[in-house]
C-alpha atoms as a PDB file:
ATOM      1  CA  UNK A   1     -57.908  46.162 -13.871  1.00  0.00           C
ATOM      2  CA  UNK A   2     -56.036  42.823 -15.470  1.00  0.00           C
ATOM      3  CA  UNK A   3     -56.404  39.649 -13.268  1.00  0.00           C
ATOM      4  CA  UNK A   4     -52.793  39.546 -11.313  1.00  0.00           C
ATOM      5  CA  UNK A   5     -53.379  36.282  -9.583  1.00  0.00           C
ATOM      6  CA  UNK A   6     -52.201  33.830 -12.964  1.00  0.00           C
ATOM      7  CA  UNK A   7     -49.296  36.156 -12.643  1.00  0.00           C
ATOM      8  CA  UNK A   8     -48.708  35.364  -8.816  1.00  0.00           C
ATOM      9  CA  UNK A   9     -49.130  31.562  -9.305  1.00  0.00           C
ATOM     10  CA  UNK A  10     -46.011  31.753 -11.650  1.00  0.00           C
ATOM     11  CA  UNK A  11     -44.071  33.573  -8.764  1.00  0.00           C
ATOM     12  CA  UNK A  12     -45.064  31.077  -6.880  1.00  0.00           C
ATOM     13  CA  UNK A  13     -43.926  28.187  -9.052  1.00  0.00           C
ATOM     14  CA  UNK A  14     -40.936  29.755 -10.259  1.00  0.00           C
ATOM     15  CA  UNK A  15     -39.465  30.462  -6.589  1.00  0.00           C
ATOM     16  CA  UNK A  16     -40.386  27.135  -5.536  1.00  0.00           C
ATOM     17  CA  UNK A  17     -38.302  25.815  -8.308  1.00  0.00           C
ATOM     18  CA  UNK A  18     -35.579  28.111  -7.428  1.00  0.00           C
ATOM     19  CA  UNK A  19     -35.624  26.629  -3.827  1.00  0.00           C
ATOM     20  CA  UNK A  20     -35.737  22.746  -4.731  1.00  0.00           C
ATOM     21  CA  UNK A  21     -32.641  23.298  -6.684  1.00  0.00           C
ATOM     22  CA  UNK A  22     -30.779  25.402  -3.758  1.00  0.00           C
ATOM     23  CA  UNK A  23     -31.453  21.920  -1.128  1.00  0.00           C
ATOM     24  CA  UNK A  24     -30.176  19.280  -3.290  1.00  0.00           C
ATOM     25  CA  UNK A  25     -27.293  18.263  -2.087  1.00  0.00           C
ATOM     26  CA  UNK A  26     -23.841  18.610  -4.376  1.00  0.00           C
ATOM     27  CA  UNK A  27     -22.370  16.177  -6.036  1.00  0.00           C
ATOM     28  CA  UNK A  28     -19.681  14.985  -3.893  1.00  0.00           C
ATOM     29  CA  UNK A  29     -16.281  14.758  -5.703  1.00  0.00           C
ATOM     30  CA  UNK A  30     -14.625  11.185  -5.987  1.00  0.00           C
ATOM     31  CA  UNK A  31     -11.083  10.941  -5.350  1.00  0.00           C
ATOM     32  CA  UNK A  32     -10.093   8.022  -7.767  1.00  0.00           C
ATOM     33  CA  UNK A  33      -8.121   5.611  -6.971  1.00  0.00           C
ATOM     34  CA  UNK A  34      -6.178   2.907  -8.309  1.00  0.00           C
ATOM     35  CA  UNK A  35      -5.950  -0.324  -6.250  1.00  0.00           C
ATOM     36  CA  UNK A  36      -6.056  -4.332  -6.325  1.00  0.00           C
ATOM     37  CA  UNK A  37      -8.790  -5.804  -4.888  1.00  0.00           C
ATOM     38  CA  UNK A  38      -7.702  -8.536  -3.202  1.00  0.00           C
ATOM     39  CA  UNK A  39      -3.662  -7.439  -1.699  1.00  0.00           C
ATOM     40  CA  UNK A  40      -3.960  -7.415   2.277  1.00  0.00           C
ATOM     41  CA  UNK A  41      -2.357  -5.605   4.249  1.00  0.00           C
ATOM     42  CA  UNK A  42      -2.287  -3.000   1.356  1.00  0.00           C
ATOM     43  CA  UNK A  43      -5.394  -2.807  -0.082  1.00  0.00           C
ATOM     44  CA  UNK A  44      -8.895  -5.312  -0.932  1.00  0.00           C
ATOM     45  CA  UNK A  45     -12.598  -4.753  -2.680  1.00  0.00           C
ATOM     46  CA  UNK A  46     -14.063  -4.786   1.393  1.00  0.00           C
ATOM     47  CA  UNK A  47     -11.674  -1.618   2.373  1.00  0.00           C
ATOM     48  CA  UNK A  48     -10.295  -3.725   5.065  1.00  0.00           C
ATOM     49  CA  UNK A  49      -6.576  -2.540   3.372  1.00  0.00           C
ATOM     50  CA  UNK A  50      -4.480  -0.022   4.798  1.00  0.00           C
ATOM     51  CA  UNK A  51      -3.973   1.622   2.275  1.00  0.00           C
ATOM     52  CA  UNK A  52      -7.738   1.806   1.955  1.00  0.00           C
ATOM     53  CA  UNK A  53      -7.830   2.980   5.170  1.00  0.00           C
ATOM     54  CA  UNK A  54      -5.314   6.213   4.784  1.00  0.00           C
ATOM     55  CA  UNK A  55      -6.977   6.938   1.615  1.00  0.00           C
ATOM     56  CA  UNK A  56     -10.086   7.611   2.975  1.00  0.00           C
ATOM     57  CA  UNK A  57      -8.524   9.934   5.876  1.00  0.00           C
ATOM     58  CA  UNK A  58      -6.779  12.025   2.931  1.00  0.00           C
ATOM     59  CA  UNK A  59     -10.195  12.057   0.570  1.00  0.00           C
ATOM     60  CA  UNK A  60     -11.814  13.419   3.653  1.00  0.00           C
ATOM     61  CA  UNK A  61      -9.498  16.333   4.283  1.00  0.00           C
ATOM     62  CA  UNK A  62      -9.822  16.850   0.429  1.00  0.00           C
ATOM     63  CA  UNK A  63     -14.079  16.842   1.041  1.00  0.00           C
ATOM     64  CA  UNK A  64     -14.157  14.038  -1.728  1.00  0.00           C
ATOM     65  CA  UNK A  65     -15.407  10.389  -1.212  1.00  0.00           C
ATOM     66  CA  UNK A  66     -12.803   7.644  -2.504  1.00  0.00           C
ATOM     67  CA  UNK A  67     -14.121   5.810  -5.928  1.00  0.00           C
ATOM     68  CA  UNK A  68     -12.150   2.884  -6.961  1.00  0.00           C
ATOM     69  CA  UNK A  69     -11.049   1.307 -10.178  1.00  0.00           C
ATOM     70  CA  UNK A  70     -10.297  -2.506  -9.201  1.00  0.00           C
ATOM     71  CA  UNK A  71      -7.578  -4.142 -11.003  1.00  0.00           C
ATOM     72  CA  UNK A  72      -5.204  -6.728 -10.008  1.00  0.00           C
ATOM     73  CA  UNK A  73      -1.764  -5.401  -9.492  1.00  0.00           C
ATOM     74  CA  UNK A  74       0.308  -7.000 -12.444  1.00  0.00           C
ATOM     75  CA  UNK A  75       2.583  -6.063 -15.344  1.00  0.00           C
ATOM     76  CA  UNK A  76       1.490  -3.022 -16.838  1.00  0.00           C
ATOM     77  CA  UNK A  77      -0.904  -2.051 -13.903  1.00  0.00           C
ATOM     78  CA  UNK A  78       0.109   1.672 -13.727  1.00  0.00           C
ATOM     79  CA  UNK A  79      -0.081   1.940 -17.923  1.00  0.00           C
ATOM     80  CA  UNK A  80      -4.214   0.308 -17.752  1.00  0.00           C
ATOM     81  CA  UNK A  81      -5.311   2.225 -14.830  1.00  0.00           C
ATOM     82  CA  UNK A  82      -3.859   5.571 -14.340  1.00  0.00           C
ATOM     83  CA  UNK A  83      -2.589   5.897 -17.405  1.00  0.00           C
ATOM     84  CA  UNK A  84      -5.542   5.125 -19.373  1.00  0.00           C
ATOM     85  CA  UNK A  85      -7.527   7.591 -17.078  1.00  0.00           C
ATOM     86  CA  UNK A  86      -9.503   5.213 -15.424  1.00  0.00           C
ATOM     87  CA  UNK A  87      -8.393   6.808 -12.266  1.00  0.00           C
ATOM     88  CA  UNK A  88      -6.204   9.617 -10.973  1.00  0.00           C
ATOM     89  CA  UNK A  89      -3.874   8.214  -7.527  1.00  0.00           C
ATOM     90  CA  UNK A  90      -2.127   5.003  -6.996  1.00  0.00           C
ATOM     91  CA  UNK A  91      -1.523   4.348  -3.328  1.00  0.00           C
ATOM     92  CA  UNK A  92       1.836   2.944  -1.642  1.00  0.00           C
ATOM     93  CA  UNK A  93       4.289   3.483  -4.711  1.00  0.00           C
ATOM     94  CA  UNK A  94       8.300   4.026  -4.016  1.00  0.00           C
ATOM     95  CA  UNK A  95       8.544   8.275  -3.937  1.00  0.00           C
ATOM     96  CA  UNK A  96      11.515   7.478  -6.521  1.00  0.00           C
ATOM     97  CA  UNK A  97       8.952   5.654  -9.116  1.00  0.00           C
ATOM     98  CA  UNK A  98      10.070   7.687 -12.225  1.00  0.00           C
ATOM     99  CA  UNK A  99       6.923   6.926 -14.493  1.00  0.00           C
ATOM    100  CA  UNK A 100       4.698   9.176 -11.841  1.00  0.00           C
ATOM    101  CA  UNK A 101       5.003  12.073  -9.932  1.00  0.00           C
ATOM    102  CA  UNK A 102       5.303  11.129  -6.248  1.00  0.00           C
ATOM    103  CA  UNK A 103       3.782  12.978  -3.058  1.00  0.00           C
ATOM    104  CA  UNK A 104       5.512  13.484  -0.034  1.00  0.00           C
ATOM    105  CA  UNK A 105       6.533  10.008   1.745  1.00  0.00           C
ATOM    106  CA  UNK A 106       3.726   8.998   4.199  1.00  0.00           C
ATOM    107  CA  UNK A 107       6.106   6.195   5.135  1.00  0.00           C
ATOM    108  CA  UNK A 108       9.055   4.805   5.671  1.00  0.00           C
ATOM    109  CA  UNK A 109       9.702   0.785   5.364  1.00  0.00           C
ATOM    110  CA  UNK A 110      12.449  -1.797   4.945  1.00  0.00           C
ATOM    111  CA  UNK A 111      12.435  -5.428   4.125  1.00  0.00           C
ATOM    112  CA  UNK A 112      12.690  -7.578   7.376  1.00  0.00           C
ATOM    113  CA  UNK A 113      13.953 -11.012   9.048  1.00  0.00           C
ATOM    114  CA  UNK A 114      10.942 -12.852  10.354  1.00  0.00           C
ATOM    115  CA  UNK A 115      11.393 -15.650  12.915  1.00  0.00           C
ATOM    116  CA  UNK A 116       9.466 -17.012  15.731  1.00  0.00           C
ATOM    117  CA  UNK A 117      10.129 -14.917  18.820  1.00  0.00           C
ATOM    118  CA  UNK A 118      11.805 -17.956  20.221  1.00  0.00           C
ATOM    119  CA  UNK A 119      14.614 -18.603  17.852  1.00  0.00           C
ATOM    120  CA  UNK A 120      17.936 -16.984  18.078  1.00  0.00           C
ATOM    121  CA  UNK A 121      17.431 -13.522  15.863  1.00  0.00           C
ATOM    122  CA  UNK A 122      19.257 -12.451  12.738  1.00  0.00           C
ATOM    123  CA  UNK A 123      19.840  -8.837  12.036  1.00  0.00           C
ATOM    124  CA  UNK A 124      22.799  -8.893   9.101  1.00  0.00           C
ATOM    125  CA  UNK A 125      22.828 -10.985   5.731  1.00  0.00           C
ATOM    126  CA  UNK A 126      26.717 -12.077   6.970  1.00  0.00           C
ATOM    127  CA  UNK A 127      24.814 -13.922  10.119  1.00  0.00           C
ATOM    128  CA  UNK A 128      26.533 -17.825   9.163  1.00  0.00           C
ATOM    129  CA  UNK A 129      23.029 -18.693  10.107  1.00  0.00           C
ATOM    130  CA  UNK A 130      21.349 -18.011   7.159  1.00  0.00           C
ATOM    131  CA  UNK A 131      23.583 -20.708   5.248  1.00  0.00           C
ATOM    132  CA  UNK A 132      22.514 -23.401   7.143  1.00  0.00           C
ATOM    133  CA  UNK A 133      18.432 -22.284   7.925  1.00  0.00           C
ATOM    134  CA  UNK A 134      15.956 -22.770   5.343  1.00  0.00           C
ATOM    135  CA  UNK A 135      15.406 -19.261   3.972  1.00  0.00           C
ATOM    136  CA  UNK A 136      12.199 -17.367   1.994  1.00  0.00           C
ATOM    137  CA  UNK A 137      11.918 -15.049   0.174  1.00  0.00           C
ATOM    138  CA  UNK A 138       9.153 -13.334  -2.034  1.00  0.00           C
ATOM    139  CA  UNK A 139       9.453 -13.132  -5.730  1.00  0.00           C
ATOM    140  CA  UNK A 140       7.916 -10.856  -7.749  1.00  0.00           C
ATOM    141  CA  UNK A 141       5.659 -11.494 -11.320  1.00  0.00           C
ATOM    142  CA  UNK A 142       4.774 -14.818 -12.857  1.00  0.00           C
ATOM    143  CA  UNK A 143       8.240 -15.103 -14.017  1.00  0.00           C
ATOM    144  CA  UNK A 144       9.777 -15.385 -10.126  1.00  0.00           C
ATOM    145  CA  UNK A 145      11.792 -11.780 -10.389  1.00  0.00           C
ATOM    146  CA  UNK A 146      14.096 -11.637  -7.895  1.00  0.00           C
ATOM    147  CA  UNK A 147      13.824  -9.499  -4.869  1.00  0.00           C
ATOM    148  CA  UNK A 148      16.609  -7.001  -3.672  1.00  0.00           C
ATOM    149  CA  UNK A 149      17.053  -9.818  -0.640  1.00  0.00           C
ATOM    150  CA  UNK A 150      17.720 -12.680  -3.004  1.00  0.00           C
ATOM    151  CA  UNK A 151      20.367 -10.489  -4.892  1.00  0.00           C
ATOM    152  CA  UNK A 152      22.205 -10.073  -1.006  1.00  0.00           C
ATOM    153  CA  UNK A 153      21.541 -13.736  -0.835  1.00  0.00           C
ATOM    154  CA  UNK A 154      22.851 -15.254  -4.254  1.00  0.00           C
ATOM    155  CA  UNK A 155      25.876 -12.978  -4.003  1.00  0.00           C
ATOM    156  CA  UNK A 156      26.625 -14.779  -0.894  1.00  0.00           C
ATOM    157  CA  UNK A 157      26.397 -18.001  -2.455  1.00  0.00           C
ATOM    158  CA  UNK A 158      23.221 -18.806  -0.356  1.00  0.00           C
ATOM    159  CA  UNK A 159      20.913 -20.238  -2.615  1.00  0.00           C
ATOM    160  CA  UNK A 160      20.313 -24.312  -2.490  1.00  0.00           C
ATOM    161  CA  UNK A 161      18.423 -23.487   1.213  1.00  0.00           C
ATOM    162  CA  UNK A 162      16.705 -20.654  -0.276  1.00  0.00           C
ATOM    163  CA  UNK A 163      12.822 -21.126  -0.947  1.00  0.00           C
ATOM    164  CA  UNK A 164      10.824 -18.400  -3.467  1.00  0.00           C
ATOM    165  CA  UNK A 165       6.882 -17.620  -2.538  1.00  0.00           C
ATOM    166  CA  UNK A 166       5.567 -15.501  -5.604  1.00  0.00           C
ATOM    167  CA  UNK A 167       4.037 -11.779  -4.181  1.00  0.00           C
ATOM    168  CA  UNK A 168       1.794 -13.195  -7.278  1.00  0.00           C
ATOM    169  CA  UNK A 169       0.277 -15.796  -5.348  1.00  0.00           C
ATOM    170  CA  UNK A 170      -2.570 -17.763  -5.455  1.00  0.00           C
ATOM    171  CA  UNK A 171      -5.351 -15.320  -6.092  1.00  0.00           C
ATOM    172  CA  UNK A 172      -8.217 -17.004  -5.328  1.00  0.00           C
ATOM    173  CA  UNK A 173      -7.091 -17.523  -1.804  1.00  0.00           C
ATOM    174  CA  UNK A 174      -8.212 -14.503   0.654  1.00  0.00           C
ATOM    175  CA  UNK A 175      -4.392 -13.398   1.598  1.00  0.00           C
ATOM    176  CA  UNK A 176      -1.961 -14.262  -1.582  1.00  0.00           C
ATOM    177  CA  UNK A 177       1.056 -12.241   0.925  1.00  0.00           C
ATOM    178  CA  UNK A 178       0.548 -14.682   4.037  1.00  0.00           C
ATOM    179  CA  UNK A 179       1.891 -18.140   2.570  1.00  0.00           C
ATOM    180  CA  UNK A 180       5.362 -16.747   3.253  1.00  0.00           C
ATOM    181  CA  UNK A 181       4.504 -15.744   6.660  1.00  0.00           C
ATOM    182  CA  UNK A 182       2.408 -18.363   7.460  1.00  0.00           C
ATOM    183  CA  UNK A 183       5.513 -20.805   6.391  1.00  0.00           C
ATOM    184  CA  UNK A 184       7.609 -19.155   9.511  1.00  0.00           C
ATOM    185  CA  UNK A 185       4.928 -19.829  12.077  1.00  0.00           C
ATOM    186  CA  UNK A 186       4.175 -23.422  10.727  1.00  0.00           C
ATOM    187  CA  UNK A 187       7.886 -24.339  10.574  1.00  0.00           C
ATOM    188  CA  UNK A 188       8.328 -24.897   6.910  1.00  0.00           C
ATOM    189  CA  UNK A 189      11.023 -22.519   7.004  1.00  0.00           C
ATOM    190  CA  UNK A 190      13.674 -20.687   9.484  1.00  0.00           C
ATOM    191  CA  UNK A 191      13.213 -17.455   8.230  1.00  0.00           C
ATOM    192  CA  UNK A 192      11.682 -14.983   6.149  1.00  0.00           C
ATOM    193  CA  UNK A 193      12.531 -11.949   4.449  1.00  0.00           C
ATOM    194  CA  UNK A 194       9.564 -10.066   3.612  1.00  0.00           C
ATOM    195  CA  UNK A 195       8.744  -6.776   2.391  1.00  0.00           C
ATOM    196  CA  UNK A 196       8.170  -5.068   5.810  1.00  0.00           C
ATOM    197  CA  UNK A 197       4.443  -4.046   5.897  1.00  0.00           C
ATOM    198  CA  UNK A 198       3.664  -7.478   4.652  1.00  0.00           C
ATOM    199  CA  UNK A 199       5.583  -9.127   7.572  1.00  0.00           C
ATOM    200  CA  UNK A 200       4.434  -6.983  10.123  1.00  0.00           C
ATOM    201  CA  UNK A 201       0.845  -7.352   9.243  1.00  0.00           C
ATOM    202  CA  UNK A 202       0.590 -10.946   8.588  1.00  0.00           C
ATOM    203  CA  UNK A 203       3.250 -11.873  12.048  1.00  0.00           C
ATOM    204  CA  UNK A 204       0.380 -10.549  14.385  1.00  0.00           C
ATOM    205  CA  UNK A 205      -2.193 -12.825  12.603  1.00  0.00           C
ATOM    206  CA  UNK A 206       0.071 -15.883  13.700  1.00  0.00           C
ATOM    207  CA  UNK A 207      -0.998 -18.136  16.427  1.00  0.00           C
ATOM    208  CA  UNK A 208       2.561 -18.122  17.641  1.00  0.00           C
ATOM    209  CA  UNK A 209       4.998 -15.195  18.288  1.00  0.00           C
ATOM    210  CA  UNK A 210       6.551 -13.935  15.738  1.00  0.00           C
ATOM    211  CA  UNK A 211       9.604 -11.129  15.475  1.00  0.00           C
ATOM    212  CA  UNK A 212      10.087  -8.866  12.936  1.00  0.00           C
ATOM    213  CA  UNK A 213      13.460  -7.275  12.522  1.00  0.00           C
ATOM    214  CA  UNK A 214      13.950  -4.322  10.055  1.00  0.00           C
ATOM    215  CA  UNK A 215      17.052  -4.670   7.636  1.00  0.00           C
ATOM    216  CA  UNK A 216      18.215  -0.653   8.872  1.00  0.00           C
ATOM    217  CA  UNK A 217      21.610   0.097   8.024  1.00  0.00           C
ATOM    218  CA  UNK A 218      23.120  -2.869   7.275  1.00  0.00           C
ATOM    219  CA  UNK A 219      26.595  -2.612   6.002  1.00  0.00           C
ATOM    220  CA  UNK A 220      26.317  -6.673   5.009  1.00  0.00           C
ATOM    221  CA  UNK A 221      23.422  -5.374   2.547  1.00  0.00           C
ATOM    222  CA  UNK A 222      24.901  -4.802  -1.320  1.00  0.00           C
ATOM    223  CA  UNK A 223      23.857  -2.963  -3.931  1.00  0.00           C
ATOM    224  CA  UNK A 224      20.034  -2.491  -3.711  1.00  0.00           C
ATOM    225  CA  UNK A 225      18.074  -0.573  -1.346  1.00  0.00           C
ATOM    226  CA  UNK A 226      16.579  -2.288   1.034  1.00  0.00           C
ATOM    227  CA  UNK A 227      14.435   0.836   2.611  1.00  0.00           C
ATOM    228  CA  UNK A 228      11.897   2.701   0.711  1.00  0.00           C
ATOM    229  CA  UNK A 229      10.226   5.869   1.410  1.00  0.00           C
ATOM    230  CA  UNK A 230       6.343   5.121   0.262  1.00  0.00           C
ATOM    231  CA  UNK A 231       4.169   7.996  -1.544  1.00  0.00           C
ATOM    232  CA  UNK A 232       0.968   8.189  -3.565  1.00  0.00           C
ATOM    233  CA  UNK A 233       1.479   8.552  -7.360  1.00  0.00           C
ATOM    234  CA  UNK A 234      -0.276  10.749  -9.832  1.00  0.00           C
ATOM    235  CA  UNK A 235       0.095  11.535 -13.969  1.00  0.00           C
ATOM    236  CA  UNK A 236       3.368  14.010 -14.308  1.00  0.00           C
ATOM    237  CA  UNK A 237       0.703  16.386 -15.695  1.00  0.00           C
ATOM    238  CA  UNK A 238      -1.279  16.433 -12.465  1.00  0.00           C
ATOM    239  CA  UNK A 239       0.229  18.924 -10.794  1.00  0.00           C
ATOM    240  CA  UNK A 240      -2.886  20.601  -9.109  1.00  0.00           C
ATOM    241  CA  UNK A 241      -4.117  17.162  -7.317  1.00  0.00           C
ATOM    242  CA  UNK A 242      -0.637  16.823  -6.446  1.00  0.00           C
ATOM    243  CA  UNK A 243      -0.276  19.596  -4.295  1.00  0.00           C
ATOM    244  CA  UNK A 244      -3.388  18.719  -2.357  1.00  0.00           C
ATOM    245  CA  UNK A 245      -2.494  15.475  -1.831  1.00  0.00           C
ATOM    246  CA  UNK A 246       0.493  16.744  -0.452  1.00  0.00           C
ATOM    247  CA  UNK A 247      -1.882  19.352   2.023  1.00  0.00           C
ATOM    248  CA  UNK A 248      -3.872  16.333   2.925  1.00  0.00           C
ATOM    249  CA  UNK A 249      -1.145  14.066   3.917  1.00  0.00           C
ATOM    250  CA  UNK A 250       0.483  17.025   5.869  1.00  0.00           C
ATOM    251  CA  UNK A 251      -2.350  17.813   7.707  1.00  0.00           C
ATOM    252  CA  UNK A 252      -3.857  13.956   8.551  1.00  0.00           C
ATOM    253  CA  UNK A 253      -0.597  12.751   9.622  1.00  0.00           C
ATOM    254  CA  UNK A 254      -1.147  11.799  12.995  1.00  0.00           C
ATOM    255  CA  UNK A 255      -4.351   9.662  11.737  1.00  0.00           C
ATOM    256  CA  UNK A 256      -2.124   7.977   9.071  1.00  0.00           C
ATOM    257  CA  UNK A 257       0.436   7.109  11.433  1.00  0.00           C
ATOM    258  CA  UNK A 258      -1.986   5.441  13.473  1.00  0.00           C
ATOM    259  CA  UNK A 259      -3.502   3.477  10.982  1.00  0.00           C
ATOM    260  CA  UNK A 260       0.287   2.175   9.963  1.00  0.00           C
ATOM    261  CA  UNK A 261       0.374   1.154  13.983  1.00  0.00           C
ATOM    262  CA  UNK A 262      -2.744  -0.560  14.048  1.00  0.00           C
ATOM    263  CA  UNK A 263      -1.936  -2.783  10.716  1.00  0.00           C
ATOM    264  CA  UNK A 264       1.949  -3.505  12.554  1.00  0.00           C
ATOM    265  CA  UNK A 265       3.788  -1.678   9.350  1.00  0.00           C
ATOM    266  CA  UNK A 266       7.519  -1.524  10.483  1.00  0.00           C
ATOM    267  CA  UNK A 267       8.976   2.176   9.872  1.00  0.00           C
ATOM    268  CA  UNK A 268      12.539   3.750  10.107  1.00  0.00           C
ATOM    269  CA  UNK A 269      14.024   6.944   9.663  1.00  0.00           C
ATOM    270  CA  UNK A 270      15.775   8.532   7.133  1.00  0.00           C
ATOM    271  CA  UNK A 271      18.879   6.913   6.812  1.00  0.00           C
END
């Protein structure tokens, strides 16, 4: 009778390959985003961002972990991340951003007057105030675009009293937003108006009180939006991640909303 046991041994081997491969773990899937490393409240290399934060809740419900692709939000951002496939979701883009396709709004924001808590409070761009207060605003790129603020401004003729602070700010510095906020608490100027998640987040950091009023409905305001509903962007071809993006956000609301309460980000309702 033939000598079975060289035949058992290979059983034996062959199952116990079988069962190393069934316990190693999956590879998790990444969700891949697109942010800047270093643009508090929104986003920074540590996570410490927001928008790093609500990421994470909707790459959880989607049973992926959250890779990054770091680059600093400039000119032509979208076209050498996303674009180039580096990554697959941009966080915190306007839901009317035509280059992408847009999830549902997780948010809804407005630029805002900032003033200490003290000072008599300014809720229209016809308040006579602002001709005679020293005003900020932010400016956008290295070439000081103007905000839709400065346009209510400059069509009012307020302009001499008006000071810029580039969103492109001083990137070695661990906060490039807070100069403008920082300005308010220190005195350099009256008043801000600030991008709303920006002023909300960096006004709690202050060592004196701050308000934060929400430009709503303001029928002063001209012909720029003031209030933006905020959404995740993907490629127009993406369809599929999309739609679970979409689930995700539906489904972890509560959590995101409470991460937009913890980081002060001002929101109003659809006007």
């Amino acid at each position: 009778m033939p000598n079975s046991k060289p035949c058992r041994v290979r059983n034996l081997v062959v199952l116990a390959s079988l069962l190393s491969i069934q316990i190693l773990p999956a590879a998790a899937r990444e969700l891949r985003i697109c942010a800047d490393q270093n643009n508090l409240p929104f986003s920074k290399s540590d996570g410490s961002g927001f928008e790093n934060r609500i990421a994470s809740i909707v790459a959880d419900e989607m049973g992926a972990r959250v890779q990054y692709t770091w680059h600093a939000q400039r000119r032509g951002f979208i076209r050498t991340t996303l674009n180039a496939g580096l990554c697959d979701v941009i966080m915190g883009v306007p839901s009317s951003l035509h280059m992408l396709k847009t999830t549902r709004p997780y948010y809804r924001s407005s630029y805002a007057f900032v003033r200490r808590a003290d000072a008599q409070q300014i809720t229209s761009f016809n308040d006579p105030l602002l001709k005679k207060l020293k005003v900020g605003v932010q400016l956008i790129g290295n070439d000081g675009v103007n905000t839709p603020p400065v346009h209510d401004l400059t069509r009012r003729g307020i302009v001499n009293n008006v000071h810029g602070f580039l969103v492109q700010n001083d990137y070695s510095t661990k906060a490039p937003l807070a100069p403008i906020i920082n300005a308010v608490a220190d005195g350099d100027i009256d008043v801000a108006i600030v991008w709303g998640p920006t002023a909300g987040y960096f006004a709690k950091k202050q060592p004196v009180a701050l308000k934060v009023t929400p430009i709503l409905l303001d029928p002063s305001a001209l012909d720029l939006a003031l209030t933006y509903d905020i959404s995740m962007g993907v490629r127009k071809d993406d369809l599929a991640l999309l739609d679970e993006l979409n689930r995700a956000i539906s489904k972890r609301r509560t959590q995101i909303n409470s991460v937009l309460d913890a980081y002060g980000v001002p929101r109003v309702k659809n006007e």
